[in-house]
Protein backbone atom coordinates (compact mmCIF):
# COMPACT_ATOMS: atom_id res chain seq x y z
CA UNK A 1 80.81 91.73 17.73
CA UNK A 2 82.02 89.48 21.01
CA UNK A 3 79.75 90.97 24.33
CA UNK A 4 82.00 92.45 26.71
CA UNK A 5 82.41 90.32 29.59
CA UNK A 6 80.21 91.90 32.64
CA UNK A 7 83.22 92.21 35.21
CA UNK A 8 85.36 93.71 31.88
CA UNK A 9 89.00 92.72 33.20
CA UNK A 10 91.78 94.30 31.76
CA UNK A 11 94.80 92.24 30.18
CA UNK A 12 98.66 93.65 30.86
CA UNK A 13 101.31 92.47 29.24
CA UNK A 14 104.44 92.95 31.38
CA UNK A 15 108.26 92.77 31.01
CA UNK A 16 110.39 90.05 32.62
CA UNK A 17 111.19 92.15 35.52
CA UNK A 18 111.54 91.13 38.88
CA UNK A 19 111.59 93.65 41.24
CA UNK A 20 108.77 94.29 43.85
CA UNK A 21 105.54 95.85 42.37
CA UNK A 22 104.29 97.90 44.63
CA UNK A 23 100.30 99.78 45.05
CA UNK A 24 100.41 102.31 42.16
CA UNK A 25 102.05 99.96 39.72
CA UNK A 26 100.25 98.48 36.84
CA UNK A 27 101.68 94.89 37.79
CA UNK A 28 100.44 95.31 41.04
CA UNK A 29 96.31 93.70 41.18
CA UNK A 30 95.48 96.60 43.84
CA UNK A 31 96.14 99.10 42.06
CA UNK A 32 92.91 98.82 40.50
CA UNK A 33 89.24 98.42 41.48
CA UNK A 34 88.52 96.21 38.51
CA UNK A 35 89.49 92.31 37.67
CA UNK A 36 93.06 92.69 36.11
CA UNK A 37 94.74 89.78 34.20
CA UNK A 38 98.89 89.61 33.35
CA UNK A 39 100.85 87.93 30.85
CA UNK A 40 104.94 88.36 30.82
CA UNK A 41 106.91 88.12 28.08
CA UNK A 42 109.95 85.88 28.72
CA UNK A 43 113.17 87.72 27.86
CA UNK A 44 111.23 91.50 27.40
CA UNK A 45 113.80 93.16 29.50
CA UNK A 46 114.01 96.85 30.40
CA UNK A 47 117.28 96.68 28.07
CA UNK A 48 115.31 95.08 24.90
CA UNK A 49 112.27 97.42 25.21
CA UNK A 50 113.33 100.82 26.52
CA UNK A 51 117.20 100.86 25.19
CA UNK A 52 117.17 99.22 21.56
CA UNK A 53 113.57 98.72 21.47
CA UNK A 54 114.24 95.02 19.76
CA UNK A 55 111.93 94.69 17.12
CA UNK A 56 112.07 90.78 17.24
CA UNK A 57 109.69 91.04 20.36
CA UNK A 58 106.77 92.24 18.39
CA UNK A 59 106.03 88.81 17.92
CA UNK A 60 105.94 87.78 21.29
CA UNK A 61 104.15 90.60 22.43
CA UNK A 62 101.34 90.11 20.17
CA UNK A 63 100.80 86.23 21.21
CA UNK A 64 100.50 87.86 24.76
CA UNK A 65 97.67 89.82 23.98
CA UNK A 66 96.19 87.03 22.01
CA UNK A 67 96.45 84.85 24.88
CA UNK A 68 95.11 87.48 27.20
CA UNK A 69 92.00 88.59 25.13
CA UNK A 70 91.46 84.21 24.61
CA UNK A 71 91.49 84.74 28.60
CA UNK A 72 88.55 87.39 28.24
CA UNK A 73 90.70 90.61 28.73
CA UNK A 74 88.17 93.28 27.73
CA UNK A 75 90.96 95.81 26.75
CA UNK A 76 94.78 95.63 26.86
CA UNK A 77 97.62 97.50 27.80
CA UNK A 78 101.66 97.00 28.86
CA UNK A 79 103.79 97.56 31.66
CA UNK A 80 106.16 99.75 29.56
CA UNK A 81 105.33 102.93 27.42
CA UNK A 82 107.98 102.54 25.22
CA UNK A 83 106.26 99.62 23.99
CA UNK A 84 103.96 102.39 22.03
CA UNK A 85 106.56 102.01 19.13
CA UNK A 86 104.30 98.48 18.55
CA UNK A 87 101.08 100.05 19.06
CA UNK A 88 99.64 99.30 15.36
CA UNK A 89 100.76 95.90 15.46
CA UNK A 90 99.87 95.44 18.98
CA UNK A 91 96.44 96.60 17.97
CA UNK A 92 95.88 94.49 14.89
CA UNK A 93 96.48 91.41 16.79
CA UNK A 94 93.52 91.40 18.86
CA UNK A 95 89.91 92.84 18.19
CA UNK A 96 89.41 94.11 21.77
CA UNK A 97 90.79 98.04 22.60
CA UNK A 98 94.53 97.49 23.02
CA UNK A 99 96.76 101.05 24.22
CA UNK A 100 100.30 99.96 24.49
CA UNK A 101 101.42 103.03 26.29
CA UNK A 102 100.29 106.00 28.84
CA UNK A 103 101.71 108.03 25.88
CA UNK A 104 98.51 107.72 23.78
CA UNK A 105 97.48 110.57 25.97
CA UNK A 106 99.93 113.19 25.06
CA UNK A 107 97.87 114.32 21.84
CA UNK A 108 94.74 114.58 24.32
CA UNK A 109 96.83 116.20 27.52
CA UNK A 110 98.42 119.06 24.60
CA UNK A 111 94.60 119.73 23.36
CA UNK A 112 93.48 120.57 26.93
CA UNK A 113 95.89 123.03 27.43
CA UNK A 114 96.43 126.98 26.60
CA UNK A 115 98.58 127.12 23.49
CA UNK A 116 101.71 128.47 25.67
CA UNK A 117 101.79 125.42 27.76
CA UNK A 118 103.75 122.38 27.22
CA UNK A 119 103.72 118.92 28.62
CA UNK A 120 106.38 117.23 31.21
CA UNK A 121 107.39 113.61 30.43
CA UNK A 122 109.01 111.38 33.23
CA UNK A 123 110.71 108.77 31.33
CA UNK A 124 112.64 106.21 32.17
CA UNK A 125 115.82 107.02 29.83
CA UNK A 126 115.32 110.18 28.21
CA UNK A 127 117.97 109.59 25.20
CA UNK A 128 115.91 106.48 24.54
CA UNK A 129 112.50 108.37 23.89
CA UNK A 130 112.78 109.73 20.57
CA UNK A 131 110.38 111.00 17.87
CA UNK A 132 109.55 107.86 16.27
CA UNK A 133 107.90 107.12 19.76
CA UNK A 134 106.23 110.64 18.91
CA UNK A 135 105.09 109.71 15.68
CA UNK A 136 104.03 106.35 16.22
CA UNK A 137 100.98 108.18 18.11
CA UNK A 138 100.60 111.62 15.97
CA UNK A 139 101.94 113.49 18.77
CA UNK A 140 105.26 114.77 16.83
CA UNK A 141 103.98 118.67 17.23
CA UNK A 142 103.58 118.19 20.67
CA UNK A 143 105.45 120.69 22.76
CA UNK A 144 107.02 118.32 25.59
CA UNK A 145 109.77 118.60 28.07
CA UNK A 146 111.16 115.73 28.81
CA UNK A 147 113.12 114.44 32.44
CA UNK A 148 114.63 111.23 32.51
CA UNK A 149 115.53 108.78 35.35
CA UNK A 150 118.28 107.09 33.96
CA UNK A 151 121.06 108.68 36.59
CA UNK A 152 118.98 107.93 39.61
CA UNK A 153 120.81 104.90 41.14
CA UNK A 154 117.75 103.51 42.83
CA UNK A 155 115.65 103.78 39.55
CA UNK A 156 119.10 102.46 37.16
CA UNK A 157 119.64 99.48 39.53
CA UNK A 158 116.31 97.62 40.24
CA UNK A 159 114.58 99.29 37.09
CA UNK A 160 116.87 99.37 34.71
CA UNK A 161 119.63 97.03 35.11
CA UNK A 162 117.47 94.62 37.27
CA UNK A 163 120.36 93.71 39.90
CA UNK A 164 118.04 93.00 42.76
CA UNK A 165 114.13 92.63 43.48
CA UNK A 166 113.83 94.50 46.66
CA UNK A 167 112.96 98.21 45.69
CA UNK A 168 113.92 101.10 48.64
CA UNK A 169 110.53 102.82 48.55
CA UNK A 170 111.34 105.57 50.06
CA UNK A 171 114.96 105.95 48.09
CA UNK A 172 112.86 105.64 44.73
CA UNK A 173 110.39 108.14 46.10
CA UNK A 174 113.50 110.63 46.36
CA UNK A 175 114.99 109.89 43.26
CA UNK A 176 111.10 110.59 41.68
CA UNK A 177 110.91 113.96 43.05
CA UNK A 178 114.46 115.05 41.77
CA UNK A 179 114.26 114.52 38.72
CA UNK A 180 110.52 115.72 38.82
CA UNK A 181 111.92 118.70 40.36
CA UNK A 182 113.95 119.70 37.15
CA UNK A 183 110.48 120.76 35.62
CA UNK A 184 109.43 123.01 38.97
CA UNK A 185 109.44 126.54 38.40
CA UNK A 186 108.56 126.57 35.13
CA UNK A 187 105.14 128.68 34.69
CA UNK A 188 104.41 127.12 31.14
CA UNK A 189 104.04 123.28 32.31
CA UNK A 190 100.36 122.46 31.73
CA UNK A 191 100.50 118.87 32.98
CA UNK A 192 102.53 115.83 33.40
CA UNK A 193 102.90 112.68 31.64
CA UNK A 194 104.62 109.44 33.57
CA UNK A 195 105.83 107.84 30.41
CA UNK A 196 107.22 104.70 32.65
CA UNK A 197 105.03 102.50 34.75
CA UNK A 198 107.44 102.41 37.09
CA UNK A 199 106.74 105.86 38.48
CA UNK A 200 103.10 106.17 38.62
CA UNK A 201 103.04 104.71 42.48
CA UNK A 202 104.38 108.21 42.98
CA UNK A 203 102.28 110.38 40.84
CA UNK A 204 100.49 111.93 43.60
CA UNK A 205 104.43 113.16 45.48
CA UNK A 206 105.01 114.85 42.05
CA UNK A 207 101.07 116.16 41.82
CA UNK A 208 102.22 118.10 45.35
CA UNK A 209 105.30 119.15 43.78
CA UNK A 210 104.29 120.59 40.45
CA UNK A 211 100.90 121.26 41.28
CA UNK A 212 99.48 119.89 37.76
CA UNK A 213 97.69 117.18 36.40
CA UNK A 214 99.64 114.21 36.14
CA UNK A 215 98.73 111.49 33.15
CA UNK A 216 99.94 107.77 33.24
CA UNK A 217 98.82 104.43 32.37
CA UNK A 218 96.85 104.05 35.18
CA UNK A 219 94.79 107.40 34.53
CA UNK A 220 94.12 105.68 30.87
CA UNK A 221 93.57 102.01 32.09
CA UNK A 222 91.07 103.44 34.23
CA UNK A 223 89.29 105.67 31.24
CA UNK A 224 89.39 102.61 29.55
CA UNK A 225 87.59 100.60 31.76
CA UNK A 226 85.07 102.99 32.65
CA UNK A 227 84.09 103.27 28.89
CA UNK A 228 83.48 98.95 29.15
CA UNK A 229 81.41 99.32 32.25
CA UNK A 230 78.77 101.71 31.10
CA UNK A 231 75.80 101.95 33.44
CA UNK A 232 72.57 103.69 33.11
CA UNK A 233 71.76 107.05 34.17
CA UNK A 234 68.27 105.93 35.54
């Protein structure tokens, strides 16, 4: 068994995107309080991953976090949660902790919750999030709602379709709470889950709005790292 590296950096492997990461995002170093190392996959785009989830980019994916864990990555994850439809094989290609997706936690999020409760998921293109995303994590019982962003023209643009880098914050931030807002009201959502990576700079706008817990990959990069960074209790 390889020591884990002191400082424990984490290892993302992002899409070949090109808009502005900003605090909150995975891509974005500040985000975190811990060392945080990137590889991008050339030609991963938002339309390959999310919309036909191209199984010809398993391959590159994996030689990512190969290269990343040869880097001394501690633990790996992605920029995109609908990359959890590779989580075995992402797994199997490295021997340090590798969670492809802030959707690992739905099976958790549904167990902490009254048995009338359900989860919200913010995804990025709800048609595009089906069961075999579910079942590729055991979480095919889980009772979910799901909201997707794919009509916000802010979100569709720069996200999506990837016509221009510059990202209107507070545009996005609207665009967030609307479709956010299609889950308000509803006295049986337990918690929220930010399937997309893209949202999570705004998880604490939709925490005020819902009044909930709200999951995403940072919540799990950060249980992750915590687990590598054990320190004694005297």
């Amino acid at each position: 068994m390889t020591a884990i590296p002191a400082e424990a950096p984490i290892g993302v492997i992002g899409l070949e995107t090109i808009f502005t990461k900003i605090p909150g995002h995975i891509r974005n170093p500040d985000t975190f309080g811990f060392p945080v190392i990137y590889e991008v996959v050339e030609g991963a785009t938002a339309e390959r991953v999310v919309t036909q989830a191209d199984p010809s980019l398993i391959e590159p994916f994996c030689l990512a976090a190969q290269k990343l864990q040869a880097r001394g990555a501690a633990a790996i994850t992605t920029g995109c949660g609908f990359l959890v439809l590779f989580q075995k094989q992402l797994a199997d290609a490295v021997s340090v902790p590798l969670f492809s997706s802030s959707l690992l936690q739905l099976p958790m999020v549904h167990r902490m919750m009254a048995a009338d409760q359900h989860v919200g998921v913010l995804t990025a293109k709800q048609a595009s999030l089906t069961p075999r995303h579910l079942a590729a994590i055991g979480a095919e019982s889980v009772p979910i709602r799901v909201a997707g962003m794919e009509d916000q023209p802010e979100f569709r643009e720069v996200m999506l379709e990837g016509r221009r880098a510059e990202l209107d914050v507070e545009r996005m931030r609207g665009e967030v709470l609307t479709v956010a807002g299609r889950l308000a009201g509803d006295q049986s959502l337990g918690a929220v889950l930010l399937e997309c990576t893209d949202l999570v700079p705004f998880a604490s706008d939709i925490q005020r709005l819902l009044g909930v817990p709200v999951f995403d990959i940072v919540t799990l990069t950060n249980m992750v790292h915590a687990t590598l960074t054990r320190r004694p209790y005297r």
